[in-house]
C-alpha atoms as a PDB file:
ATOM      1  CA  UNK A   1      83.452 136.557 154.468  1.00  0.00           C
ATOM      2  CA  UNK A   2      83.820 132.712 154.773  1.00  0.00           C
ATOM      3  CA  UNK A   3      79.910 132.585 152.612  1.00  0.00           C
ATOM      4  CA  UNK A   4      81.262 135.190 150.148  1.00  0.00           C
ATOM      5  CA  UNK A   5      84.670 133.536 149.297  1.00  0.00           C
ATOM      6  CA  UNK A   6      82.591 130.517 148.571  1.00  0.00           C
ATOM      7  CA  UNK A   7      80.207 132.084 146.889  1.00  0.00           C
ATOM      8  CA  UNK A   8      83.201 133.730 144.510  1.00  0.00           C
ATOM      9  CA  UNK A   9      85.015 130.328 144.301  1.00  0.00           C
ATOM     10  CA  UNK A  10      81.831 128.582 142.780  1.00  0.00           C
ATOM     11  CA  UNK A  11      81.308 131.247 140.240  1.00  0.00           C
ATOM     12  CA  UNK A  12      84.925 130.613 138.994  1.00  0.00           C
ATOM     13  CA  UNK A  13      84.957 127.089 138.965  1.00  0.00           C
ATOM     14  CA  UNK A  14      81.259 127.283 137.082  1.00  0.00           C
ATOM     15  CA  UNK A  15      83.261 129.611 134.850  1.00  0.00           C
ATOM     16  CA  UNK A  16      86.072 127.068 134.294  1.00  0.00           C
ATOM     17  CA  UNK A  17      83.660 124.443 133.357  1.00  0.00           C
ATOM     18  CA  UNK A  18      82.274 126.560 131.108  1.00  0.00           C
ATOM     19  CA  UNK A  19      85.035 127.955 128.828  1.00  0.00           C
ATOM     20  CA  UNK A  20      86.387 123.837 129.283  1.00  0.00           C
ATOM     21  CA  UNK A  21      83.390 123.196 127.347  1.00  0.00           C
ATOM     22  CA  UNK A  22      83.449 125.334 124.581  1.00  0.00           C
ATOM     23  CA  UNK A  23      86.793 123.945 124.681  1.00  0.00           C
ATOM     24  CA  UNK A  24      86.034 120.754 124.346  1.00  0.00           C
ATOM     25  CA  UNK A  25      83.166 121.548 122.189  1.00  0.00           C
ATOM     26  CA  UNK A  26      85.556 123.600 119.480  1.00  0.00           C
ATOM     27  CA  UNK A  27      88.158 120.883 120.033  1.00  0.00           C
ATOM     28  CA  UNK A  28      85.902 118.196 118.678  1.00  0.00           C
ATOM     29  CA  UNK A  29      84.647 120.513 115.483  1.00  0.00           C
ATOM     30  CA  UNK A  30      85.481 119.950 112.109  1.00  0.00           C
ATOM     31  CA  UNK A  31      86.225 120.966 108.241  1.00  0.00           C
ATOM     32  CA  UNK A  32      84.892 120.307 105.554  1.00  0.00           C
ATOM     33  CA  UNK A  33      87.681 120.262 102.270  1.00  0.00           C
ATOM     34  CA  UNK A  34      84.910 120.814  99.438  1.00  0.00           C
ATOM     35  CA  UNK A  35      85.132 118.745  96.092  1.00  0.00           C
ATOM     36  CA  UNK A  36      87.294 120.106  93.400  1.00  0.00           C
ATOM     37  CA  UNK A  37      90.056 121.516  95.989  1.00  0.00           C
ATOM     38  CA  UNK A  38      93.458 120.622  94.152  1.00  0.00           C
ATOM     39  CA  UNK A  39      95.948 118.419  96.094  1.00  0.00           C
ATOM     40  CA  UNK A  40      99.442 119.473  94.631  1.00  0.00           C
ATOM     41  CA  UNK A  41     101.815 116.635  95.142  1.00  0.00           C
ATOM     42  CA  UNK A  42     105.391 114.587  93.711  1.00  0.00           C
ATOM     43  CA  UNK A  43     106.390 111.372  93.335  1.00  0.00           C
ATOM     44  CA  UNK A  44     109.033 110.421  95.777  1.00  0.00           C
ATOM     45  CA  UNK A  45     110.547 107.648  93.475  1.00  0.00           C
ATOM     46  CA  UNK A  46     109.783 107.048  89.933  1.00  0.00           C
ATOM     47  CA  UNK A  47     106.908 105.075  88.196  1.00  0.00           C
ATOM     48  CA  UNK A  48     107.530 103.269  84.507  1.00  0.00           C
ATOM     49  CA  UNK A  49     105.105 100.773  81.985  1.00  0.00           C
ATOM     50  CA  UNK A  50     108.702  99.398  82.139  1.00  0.00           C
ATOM     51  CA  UNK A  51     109.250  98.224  85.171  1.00  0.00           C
ATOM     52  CA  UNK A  52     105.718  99.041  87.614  1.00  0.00           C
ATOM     53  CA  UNK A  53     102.968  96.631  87.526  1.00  0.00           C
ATOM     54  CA  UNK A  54      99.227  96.878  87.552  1.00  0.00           C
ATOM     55  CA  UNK A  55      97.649  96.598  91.467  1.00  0.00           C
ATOM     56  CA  UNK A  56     101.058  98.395  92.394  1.00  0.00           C
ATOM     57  CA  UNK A  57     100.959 100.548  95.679  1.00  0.00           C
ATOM     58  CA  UNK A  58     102.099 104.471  94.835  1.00  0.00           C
ATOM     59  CA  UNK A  59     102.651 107.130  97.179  1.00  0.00           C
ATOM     60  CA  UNK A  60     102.645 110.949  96.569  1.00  0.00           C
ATOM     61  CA  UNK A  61     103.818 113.541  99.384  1.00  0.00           C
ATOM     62  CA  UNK A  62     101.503 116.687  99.684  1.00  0.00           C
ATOM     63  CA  UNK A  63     104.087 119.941  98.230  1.00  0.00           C
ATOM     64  CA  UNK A  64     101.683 122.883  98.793  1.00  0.00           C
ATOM     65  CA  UNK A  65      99.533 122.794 102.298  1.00  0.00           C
ATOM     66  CA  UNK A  66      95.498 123.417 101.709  1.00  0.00           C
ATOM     67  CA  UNK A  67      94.269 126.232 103.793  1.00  0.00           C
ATOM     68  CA  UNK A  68      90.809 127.049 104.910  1.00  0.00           C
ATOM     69  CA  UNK A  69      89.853 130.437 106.352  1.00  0.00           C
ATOM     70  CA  UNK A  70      93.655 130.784 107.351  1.00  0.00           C
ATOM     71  CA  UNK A  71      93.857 127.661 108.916  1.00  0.00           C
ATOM     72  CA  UNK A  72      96.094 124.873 107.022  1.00  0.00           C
ATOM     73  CA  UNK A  73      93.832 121.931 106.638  1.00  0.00           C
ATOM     74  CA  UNK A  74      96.155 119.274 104.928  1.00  0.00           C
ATOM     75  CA  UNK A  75      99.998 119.835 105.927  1.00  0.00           C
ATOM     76  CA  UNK A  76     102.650 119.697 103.599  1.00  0.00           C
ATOM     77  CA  UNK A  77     104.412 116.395 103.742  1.00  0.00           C
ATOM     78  CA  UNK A  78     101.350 114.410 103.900  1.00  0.00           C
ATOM     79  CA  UNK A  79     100.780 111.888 101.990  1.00  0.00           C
ATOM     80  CA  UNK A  80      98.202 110.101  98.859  1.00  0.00           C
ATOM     81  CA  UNK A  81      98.316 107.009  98.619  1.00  0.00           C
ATOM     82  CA  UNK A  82      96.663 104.760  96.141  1.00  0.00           C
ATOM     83  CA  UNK A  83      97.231 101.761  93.336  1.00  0.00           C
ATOM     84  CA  UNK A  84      97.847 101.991  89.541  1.00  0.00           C
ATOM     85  CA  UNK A  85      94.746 100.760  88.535  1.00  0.00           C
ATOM     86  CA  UNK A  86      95.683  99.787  85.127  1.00  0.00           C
ATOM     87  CA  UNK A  87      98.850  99.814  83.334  1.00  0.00           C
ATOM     88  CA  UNK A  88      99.397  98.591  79.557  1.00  0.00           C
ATOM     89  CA  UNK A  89     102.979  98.599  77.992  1.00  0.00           C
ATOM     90  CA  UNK A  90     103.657 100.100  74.542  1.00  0.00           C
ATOM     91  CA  UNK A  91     103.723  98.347  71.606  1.00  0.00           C
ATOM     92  CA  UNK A  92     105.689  96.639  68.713  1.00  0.00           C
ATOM     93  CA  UNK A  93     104.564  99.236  66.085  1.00  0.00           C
ATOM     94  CA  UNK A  94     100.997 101.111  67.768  1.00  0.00           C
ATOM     95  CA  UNK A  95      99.717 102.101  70.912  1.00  0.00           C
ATOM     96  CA  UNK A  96     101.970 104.017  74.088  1.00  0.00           C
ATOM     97  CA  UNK A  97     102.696 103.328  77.514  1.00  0.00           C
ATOM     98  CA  UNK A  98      99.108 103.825  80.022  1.00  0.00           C
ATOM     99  CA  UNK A  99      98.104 103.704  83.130  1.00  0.00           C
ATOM    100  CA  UNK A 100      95.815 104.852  85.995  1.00  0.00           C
ATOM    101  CA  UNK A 101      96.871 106.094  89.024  1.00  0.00           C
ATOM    102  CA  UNK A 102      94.153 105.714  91.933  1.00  0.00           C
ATOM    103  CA  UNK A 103      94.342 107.698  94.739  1.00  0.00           C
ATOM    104  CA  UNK A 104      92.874 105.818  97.804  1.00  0.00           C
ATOM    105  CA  UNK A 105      93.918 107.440 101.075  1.00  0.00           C
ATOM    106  CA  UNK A 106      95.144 110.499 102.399  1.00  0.00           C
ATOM    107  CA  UNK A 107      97.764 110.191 105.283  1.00  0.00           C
ATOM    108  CA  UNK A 108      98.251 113.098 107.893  1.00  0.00           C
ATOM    109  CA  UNK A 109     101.790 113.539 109.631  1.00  0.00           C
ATOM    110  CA  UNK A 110      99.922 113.134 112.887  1.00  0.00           C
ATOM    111  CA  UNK A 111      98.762 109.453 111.949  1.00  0.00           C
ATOM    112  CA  UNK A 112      95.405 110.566 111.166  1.00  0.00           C
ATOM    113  CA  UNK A 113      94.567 108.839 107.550  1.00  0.00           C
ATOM    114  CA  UNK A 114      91.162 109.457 105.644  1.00  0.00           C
ATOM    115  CA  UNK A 115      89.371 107.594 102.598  1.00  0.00           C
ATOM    116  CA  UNK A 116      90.097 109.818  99.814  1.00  0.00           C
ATOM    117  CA  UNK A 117      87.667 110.712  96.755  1.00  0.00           C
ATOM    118  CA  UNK A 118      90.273 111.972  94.107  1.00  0.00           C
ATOM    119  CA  UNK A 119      91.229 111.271  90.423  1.00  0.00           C
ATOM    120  CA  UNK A 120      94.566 112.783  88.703  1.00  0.00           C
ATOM    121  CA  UNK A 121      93.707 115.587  86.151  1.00  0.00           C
ATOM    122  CA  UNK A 122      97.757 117.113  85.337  1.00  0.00           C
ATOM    123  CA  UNK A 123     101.328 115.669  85.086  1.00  0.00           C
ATOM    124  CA  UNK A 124     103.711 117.901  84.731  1.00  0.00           C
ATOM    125  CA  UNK A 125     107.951 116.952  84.942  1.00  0.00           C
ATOM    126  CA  UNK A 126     107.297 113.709  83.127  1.00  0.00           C
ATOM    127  CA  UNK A 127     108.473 113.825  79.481  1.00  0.00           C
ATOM    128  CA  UNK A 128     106.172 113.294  77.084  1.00  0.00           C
ATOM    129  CA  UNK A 129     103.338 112.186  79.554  1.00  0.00           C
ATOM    130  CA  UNK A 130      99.971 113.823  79.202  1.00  0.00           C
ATOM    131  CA  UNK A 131      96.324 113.240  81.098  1.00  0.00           C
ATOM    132  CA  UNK A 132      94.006 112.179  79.093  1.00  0.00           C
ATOM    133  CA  UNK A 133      90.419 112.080  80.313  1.00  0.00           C
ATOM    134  CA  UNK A 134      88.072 112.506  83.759  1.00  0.00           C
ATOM    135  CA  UNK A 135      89.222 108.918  84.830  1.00  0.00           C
ATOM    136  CA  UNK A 136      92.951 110.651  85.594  1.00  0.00           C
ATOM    137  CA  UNK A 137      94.505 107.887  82.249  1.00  0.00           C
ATOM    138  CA  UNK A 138      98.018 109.255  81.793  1.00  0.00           C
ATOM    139  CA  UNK A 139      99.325 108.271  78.271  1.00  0.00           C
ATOM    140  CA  UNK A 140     103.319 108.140  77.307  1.00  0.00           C
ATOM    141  CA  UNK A 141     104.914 109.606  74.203  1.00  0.00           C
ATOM    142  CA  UNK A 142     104.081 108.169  70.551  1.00  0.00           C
ATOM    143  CA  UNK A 143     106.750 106.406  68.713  1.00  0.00           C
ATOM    144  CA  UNK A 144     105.162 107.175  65.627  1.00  0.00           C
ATOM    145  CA  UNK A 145     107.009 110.061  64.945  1.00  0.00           C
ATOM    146  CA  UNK A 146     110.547 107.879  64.926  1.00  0.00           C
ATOM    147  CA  UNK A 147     109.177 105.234  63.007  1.00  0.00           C
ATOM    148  CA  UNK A 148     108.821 107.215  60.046  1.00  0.00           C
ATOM    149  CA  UNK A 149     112.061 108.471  60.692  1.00  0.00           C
ATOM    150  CA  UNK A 150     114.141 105.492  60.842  1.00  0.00           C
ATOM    151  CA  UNK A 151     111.763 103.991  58.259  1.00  0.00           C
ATOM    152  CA  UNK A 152     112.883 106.783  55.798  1.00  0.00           C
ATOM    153  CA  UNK A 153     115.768 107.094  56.338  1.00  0.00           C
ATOM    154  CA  UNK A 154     116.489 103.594  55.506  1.00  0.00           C
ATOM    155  CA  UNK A 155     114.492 104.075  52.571  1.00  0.00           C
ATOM    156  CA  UNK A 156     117.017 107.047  51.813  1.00  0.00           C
ATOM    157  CA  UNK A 157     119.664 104.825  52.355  1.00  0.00           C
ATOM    158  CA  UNK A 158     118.807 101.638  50.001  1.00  0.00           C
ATOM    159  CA  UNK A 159     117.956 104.358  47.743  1.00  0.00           C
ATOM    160  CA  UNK A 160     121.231 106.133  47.699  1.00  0.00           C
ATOM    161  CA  UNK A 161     123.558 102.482  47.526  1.00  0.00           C
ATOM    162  CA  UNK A 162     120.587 101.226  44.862  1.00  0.00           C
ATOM    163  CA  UNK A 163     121.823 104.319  42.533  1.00  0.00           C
ATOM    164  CA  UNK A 164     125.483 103.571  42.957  1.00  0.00           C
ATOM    165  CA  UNK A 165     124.874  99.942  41.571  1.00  0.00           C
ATOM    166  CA  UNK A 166     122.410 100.095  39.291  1.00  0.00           C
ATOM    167  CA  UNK A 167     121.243 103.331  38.387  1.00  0.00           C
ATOM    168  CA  UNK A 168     117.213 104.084  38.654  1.00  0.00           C
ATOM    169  CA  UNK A 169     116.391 100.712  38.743  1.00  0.00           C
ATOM    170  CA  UNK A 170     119.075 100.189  41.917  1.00  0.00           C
ATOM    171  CA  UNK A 171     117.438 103.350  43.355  1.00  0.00           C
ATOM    172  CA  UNK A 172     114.172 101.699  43.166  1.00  0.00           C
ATOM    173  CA  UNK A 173     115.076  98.863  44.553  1.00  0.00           C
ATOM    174  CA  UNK A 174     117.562  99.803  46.993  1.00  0.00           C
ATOM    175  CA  UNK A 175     114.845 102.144  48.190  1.00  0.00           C
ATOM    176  CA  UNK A 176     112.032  99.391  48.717  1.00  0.00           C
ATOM    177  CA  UNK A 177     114.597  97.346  50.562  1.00  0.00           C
ATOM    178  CA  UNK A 178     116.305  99.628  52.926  1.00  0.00           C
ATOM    179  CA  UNK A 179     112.908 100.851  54.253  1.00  0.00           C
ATOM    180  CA  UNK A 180     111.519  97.048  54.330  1.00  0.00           C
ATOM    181  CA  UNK A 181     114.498  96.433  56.643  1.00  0.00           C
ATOM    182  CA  UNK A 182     114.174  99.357  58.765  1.00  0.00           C
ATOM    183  CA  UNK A 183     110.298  98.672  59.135  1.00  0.00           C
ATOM    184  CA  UNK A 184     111.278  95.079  60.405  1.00  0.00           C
ATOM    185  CA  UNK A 185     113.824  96.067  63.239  1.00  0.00           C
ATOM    186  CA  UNK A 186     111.124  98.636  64.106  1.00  0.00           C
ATOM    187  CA  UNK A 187     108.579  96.048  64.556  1.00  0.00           C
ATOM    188  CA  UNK A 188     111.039  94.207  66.344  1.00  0.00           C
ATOM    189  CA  UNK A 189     111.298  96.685  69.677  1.00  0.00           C
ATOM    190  CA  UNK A 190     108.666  98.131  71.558  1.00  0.00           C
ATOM    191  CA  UNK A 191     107.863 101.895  71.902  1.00  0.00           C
ATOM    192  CA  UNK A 192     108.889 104.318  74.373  1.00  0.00           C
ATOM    193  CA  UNK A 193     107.502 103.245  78.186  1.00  0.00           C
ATOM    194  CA  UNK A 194     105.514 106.074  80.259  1.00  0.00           C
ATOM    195  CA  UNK A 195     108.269 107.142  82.890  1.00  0.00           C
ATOM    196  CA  UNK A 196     106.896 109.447  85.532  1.00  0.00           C
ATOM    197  CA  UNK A 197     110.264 110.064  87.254  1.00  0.00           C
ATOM    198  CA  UNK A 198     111.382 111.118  91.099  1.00  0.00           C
ATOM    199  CA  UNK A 199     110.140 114.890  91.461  1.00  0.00           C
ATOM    200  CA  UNK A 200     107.104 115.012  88.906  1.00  0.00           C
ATOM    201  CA  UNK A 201     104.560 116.711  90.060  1.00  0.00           C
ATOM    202  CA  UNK A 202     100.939 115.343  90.116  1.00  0.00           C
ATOM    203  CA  UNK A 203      97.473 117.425  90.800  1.00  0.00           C
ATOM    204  CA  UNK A 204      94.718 115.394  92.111  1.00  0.00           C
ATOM    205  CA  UNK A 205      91.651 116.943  92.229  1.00  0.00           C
ATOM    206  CA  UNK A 206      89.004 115.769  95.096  1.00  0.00           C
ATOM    207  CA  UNK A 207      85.718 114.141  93.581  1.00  0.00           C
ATOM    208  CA  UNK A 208      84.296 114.190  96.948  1.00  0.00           C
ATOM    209  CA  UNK A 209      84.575 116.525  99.931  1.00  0.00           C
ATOM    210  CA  UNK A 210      86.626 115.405 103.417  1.00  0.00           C
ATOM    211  CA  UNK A 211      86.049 116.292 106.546  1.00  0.00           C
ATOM    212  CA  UNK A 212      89.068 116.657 108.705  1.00  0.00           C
ATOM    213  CA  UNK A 213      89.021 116.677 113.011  1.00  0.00           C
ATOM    214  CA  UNK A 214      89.526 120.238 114.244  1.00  0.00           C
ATOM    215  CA  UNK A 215      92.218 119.245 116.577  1.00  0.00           C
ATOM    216  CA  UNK A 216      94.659 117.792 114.072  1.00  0.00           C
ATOM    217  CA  UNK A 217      94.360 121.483 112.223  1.00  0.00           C
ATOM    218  CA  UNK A 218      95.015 122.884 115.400  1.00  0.00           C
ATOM    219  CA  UNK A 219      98.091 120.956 115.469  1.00  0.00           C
ATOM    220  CA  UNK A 220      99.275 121.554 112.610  1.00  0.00           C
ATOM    221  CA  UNK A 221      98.972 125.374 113.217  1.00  0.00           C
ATOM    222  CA  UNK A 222     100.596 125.237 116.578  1.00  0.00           C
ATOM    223  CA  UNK A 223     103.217 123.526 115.823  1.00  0.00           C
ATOM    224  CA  UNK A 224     104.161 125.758 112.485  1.00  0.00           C
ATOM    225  CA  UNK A 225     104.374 128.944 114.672  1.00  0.00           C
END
C-alpha cells in the first residue's frame, strides 16, 4: 500500500510539473499587433502653432482597446507618447499653422512601455485641421478666405464714402484706398494657429507590427472581468 501511495503521489506531482510548464510556457507567449492596426486615441490637453514648440513632448490616451482573437491586446487608457517633430506658425499674408506629431512609445497601464512604429493619418474634433500626407503633417485652416473678405469689404467701404464726396471719381478712389488699408492691417497680423484642443481625437496607424508579453494581456483580461 505504502509502494502504491508512492507510486500515485509521483504521478501527481510529475503531473503538476507538467501542467506548471505549459503554464509557464503559455505565460511567457506572445502577440503580435500587425502593421496597419488603428490606435484610436485623444488629446488630454490641447496642442496650438500658438503656444507648443517644436521637440515638444505630447501624450495621447488609448479610447478604444485593440483586441486579438478576443483577447484585448492594448487596454484602454494606455498611452502614445511622442514629440511634435516640426511645427511652423502661420503667416503674415500665406501659409497656415503645421506640424508633425511623432508617435514614439506606447505605455501600458501595467508599466510595460514598447517602441512604437506609428504615424497619424486622421484628426477629427479640431476645427479646421486636416492630415495631409503619409508623414501624419496636420495643416490648420487658411486665412485666405477672410482676407478677401476684409480686403473687400474695405474696398466697398472707400468706395461707398468716395461716392458721397466726389462722385465716380471719389468712388474710384475711395475704393483703391479703403482696400489698400484693409490689405495693410491684414498683412499686419498673422493667420489663424492650428489648435488641436482637449478631447480631439487622433488615429495613428502602426507602420510596424508590436509584439506584446502574453501575461500583461492576461492581465488586462483578468482584471476586466
Amino acid at each position: 500500500m505504502a509502494e502504491g501511495g508512492f507510486i500515485v503521489a509521483k504521478r501527481a506531482l510529475l503531473g503538476l510539473l507538467f501542467l506548471a510548464s505549459c503554464g509557464s510556457v503559455l505565460w511567457g507567449a506572445t502577440y503580435t499587433i500587425p502593421a496597419g492596426t488603428i490606435l484610436n486615441c485623444r488629446l488630454p490637453r490641447t496642442i496650438t502653432t500658438q503656444i507648443s514648440n517644436q521637440g515638444q513632448a505630447f501624450t495621447a490616451t488609448v479610447a478604444e482597446p485593440v483586441q486579438i482573437s478576443g483577447q484585448t491586446v492594448i487596454p484602454t487608457g494606455a498611452t502614445v507618447q511622442g514629440r511634435i517633430t516640426s511645427l511652423s506658425r502661420p503667416g503674415h499674408i500665406r501659409g497656415v499653422g503645421k506640424m508633425v506629431l511623432s508617435p514614439e512609445t506606447l505605455a501600458m497601464p501595467n508599466g510595460q512601455t514598447f517602441t512604437l512604429g506609428a504615424v497619424l493619418i486622421h484628426a477629427y474634433g479640431a476645427p479646421g485641421a486636416r492630415v495631409v500626407d503619409s508623414e501624419g503633417l496636420v495643416k490648420g485652416p487658411s486665412a485666405r478666405r477672410g482676407d478677401l473678405e476684409e480686403i473687400g469689404i474695405g474696398a466697398g467701404g472707400g468706395a461707398f464714402i468716395g461716392t458721397l464726396v466726389g462722385g465716380f471719381g471719389g468712388t474710384l478712389w475711395g475704393g483703391l484706398i479703403g482696400g489698400g488699408a484693409a490689405l495693410v492691417d491684414r498683412i499686419r497680423r498673422r493667420g489663424p494657429n492650428l489648435a488641436l484642443p482637449t478631447g480631439t481625437e487622433l488615429k495613428f496607424q502602426l507602420t510596424h507590427q508590436l509584439v506584446v508579453a502574453h501575461s500583461g494581456v492576461m492581465e488586462y483580461n483578468l482584471s476586466s472581468r
